[in-house]
C-alpha atoms as a PDB file:
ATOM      1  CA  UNK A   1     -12.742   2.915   7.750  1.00  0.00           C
ATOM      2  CA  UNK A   2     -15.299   2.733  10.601  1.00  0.00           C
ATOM      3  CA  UNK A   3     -14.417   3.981  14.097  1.00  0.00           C
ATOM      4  CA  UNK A   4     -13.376   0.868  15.108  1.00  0.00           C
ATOM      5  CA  UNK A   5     -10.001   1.383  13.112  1.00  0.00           C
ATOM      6  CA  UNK A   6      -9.084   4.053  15.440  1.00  0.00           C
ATOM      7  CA  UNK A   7      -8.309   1.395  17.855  1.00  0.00           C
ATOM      8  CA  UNK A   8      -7.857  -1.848  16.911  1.00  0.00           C
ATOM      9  CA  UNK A   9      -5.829  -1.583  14.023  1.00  0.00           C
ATOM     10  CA  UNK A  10      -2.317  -2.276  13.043  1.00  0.00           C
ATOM     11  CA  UNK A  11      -1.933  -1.021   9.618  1.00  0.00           C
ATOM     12  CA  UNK A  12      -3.836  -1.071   5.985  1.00  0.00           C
ATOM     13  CA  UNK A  13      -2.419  -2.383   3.481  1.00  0.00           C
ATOM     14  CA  UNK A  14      -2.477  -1.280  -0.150  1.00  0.00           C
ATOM     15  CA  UNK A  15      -0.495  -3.969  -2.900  1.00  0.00           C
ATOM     16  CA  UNK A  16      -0.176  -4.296  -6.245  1.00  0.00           C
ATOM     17  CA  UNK A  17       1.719  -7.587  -7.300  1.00  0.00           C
ATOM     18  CA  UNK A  18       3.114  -9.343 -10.688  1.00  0.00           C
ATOM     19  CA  UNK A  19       4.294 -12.525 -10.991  1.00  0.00           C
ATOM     20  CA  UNK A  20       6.454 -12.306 -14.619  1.00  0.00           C
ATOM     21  CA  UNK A  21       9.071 -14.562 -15.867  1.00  0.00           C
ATOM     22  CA  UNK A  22       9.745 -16.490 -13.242  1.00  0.00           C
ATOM     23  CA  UNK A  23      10.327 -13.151 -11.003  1.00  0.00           C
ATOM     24  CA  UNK A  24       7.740 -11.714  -8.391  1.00  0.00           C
ATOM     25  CA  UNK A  25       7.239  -8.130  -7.867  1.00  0.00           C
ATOM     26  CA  UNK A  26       5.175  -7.508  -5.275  1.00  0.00           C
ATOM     27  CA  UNK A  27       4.705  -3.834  -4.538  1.00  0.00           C
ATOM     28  CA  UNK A  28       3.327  -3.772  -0.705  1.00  0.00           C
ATOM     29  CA  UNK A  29       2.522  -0.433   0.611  1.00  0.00           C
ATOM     30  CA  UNK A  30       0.698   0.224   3.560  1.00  0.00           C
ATOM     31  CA  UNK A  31      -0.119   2.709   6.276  1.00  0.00           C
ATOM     32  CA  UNK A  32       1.344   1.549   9.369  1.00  0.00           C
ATOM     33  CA  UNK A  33      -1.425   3.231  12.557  1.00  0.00           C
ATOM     34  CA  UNK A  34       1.619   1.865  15.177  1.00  0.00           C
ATOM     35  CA  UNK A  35       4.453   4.263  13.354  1.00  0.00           C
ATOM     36  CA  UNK A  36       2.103   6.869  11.866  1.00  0.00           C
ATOM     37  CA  UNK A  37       4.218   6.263   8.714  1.00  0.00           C
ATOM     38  CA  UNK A  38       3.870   5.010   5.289  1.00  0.00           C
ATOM     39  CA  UNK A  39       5.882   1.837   4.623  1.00  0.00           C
ATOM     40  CA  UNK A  40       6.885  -0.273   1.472  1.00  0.00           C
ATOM     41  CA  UNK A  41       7.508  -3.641   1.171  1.00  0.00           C
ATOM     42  CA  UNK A  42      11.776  -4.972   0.638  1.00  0.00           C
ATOM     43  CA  UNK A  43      11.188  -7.798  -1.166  1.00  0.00           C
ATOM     44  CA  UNK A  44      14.959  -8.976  -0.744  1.00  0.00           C
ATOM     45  CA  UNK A  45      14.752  -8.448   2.849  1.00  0.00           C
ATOM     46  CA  UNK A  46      11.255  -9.276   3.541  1.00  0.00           C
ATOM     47  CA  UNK A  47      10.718  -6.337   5.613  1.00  0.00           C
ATOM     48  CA  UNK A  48       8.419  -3.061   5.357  1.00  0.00           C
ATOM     49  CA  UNK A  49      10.787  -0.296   5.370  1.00  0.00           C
ATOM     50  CA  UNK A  50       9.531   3.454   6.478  1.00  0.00           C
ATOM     51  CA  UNK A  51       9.483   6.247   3.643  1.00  0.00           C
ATOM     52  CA  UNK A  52       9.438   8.856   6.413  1.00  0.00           C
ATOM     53  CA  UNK A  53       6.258   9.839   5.146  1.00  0.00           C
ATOM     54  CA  UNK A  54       3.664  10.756   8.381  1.00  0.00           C
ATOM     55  CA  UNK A  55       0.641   8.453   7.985  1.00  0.00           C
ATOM     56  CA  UNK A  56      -2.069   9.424  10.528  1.00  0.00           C
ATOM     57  CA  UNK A  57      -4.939   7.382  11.568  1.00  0.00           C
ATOM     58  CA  UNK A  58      -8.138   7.799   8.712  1.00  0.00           C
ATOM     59  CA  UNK A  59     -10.559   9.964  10.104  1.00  0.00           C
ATOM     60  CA  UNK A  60     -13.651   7.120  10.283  1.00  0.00           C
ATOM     61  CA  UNK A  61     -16.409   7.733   7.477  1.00  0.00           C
ATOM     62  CA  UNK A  62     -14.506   9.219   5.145  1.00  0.00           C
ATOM     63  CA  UNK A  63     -13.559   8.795   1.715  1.00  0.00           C
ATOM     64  CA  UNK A  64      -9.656   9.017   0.780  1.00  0.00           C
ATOM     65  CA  UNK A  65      -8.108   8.529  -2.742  1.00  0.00           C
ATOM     66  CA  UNK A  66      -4.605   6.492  -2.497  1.00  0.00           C
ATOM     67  CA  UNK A  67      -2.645   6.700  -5.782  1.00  0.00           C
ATOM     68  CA  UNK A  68       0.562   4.625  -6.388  1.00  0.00           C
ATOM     69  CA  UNK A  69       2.759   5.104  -8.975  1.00  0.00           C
ATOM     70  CA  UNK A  70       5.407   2.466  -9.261  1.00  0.00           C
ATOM     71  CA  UNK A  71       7.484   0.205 -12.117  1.00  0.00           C
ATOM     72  CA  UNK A  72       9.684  -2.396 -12.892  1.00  0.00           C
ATOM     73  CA  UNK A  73      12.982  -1.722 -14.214  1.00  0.00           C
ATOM     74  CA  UNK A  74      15.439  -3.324 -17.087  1.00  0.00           C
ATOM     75  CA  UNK A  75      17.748  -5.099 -14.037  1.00  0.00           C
ATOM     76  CA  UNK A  76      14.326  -6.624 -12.069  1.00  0.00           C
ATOM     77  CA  UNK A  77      14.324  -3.818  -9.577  1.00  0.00           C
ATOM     78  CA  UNK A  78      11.092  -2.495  -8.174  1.00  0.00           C
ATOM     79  CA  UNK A  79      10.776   1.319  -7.971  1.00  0.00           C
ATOM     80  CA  UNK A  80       8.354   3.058  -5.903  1.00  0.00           C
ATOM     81  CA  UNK A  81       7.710   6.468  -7.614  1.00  0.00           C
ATOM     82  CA  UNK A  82       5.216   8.569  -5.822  1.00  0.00           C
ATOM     83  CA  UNK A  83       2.089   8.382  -3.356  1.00  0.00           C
ATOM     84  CA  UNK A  84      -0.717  10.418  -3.478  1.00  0.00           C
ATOM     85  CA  UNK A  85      -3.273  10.894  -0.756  1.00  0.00           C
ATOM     86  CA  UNK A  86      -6.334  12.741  -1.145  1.00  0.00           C
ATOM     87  CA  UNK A  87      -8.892  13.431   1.492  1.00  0.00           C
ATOM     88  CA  UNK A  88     -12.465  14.413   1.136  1.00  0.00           C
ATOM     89  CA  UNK A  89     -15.485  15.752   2.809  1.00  0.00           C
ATOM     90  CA  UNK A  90     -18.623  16.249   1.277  1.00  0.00           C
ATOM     91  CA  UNK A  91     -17.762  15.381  -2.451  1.00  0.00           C
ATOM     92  CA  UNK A  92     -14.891  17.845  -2.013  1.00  0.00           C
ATOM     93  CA  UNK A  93     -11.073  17.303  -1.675  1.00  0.00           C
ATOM     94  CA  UNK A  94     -10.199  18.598   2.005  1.00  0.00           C
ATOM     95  CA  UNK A  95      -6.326  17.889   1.426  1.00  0.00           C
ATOM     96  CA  UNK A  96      -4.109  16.595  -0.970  1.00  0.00           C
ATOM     97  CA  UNK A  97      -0.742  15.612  -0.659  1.00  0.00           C
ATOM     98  CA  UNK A  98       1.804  14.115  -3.554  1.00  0.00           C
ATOM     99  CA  UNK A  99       5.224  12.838  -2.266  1.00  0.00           C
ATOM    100  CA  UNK A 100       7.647  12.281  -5.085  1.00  0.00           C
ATOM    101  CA  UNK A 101       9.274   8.403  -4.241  1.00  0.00           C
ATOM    102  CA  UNK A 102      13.162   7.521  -5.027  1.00  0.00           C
ATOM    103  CA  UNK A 103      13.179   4.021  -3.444  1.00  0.00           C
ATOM    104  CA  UNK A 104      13.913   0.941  -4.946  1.00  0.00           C
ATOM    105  CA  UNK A 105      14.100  -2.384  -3.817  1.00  0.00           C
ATOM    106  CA  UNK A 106      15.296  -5.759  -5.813  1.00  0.00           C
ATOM    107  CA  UNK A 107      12.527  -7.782  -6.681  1.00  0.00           C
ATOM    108  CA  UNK A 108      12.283 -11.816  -5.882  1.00  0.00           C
ATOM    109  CA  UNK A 109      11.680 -15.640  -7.333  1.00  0.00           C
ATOM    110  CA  UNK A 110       8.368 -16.452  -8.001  1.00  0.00           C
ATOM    111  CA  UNK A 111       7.445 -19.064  -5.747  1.00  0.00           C
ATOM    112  CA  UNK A 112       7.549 -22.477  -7.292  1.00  0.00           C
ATOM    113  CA  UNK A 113       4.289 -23.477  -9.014  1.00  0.00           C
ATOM    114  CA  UNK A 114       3.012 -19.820  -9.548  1.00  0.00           C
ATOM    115  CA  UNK A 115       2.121 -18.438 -12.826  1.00  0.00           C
ATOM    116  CA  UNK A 116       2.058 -15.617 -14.127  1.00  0.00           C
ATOM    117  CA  UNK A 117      -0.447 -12.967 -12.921  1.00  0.00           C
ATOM    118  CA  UNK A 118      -1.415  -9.340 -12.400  1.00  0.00           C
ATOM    119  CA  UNK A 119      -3.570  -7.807  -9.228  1.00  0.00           C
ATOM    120  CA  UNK A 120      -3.776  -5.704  -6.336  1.00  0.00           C
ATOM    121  CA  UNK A 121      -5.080  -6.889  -2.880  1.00  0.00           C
ATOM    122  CA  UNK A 122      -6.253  -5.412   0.194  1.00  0.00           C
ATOM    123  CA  UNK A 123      -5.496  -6.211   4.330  1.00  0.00           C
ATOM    124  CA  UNK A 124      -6.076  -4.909   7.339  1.00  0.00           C
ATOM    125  CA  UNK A 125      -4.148  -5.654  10.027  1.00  0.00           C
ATOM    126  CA  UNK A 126      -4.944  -5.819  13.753  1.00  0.00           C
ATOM    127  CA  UNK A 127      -3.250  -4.705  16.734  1.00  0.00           C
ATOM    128  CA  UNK A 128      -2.781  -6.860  19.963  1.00  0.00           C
ATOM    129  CA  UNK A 129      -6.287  -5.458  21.197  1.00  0.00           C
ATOM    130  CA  UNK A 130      -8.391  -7.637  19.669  1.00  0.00           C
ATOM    131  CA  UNK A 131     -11.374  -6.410  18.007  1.00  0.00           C
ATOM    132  CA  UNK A 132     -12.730  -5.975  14.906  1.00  0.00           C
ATOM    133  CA  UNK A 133     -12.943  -3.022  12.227  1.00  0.00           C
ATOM    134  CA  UNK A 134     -14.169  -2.549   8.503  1.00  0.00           C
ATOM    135  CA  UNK A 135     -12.607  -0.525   5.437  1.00  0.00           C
ATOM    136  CA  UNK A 136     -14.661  -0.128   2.789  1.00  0.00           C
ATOM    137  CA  UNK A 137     -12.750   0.178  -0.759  1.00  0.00           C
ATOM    138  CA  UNK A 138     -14.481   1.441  -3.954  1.00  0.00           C
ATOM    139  CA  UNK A 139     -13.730   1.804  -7.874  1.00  0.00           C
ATOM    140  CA  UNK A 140      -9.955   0.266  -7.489  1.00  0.00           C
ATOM    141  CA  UNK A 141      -8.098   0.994 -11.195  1.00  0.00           C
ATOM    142  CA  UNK A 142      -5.018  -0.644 -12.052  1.00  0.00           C
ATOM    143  CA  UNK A 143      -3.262   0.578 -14.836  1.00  0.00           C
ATOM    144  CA  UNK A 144       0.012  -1.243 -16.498  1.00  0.00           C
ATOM    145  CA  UNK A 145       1.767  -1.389 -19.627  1.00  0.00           C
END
């Protein structure tokens, strides 16, 4: 993120979504700058919900690696398994932390008309100060089976 971030915005947000079957999975994760916490997305309630996992501001001009690791169980559930976030500085990891995940969340109904499709997506989020800010995201994988 640019410096900018640091004060105009509200959250970034991370998601990975599947529309299957008639059933939609979206997997929204993001790191909420109001809270300093990373949140995932209830489906059923249509809420983000905390983890209790501290999320401080990016430091501006510097490259992080966010993993997910989530999946889709038997019953339609969505599990959210771990996060990893890894900070760098000069080509070299500065900090990395893994936090093992047991939430799970009920997925929904694909919205009439969809079909069925595969992604992840990006947002950032402003704050009530106006403004502007960029995030720059590079070499995104997505791995399912």
């Amino acid at each position: 993120v640019d410096s900018n971030a640091q004060h105009y915005a509200q959250a970034l947000e991370f998601d990975t979504f599947q529309f299957a079957n008639g059933t939609e999975y979206m997997f929204g994760t993001q790191c909420n700058y109001v809270t300093g916490t990373w949140q995932v997305w209830n489906q059923q309630a249509g809420q983000w919900n905390n983890l209790g996992i501290m999320c401080p501001k990016f430091t501006p001009n510097t490259w992080y690696r966010i993993i997910w690791q989530f999946h889709r169980t038997p019953d339609l559930q969505m599990s959210y398994d771990s996060l990893e976030v890894l900070q760098y500085s000069g080509g070299s990891i500065v900090s990395n932390n893994i936090y093992h995940l047991n939430v799970t969340y009920p997925s929904g109904s694909m919205p009439v008309g969809w079909t069925d499709n595969l992604g992840v997506q990006f947002q950032l989020d402003l704050n009530g100060n106006g403004g502007s800010f960029s995030e720059w995201v590079d070499k995104v994988n997505l791995t399912a089976w």
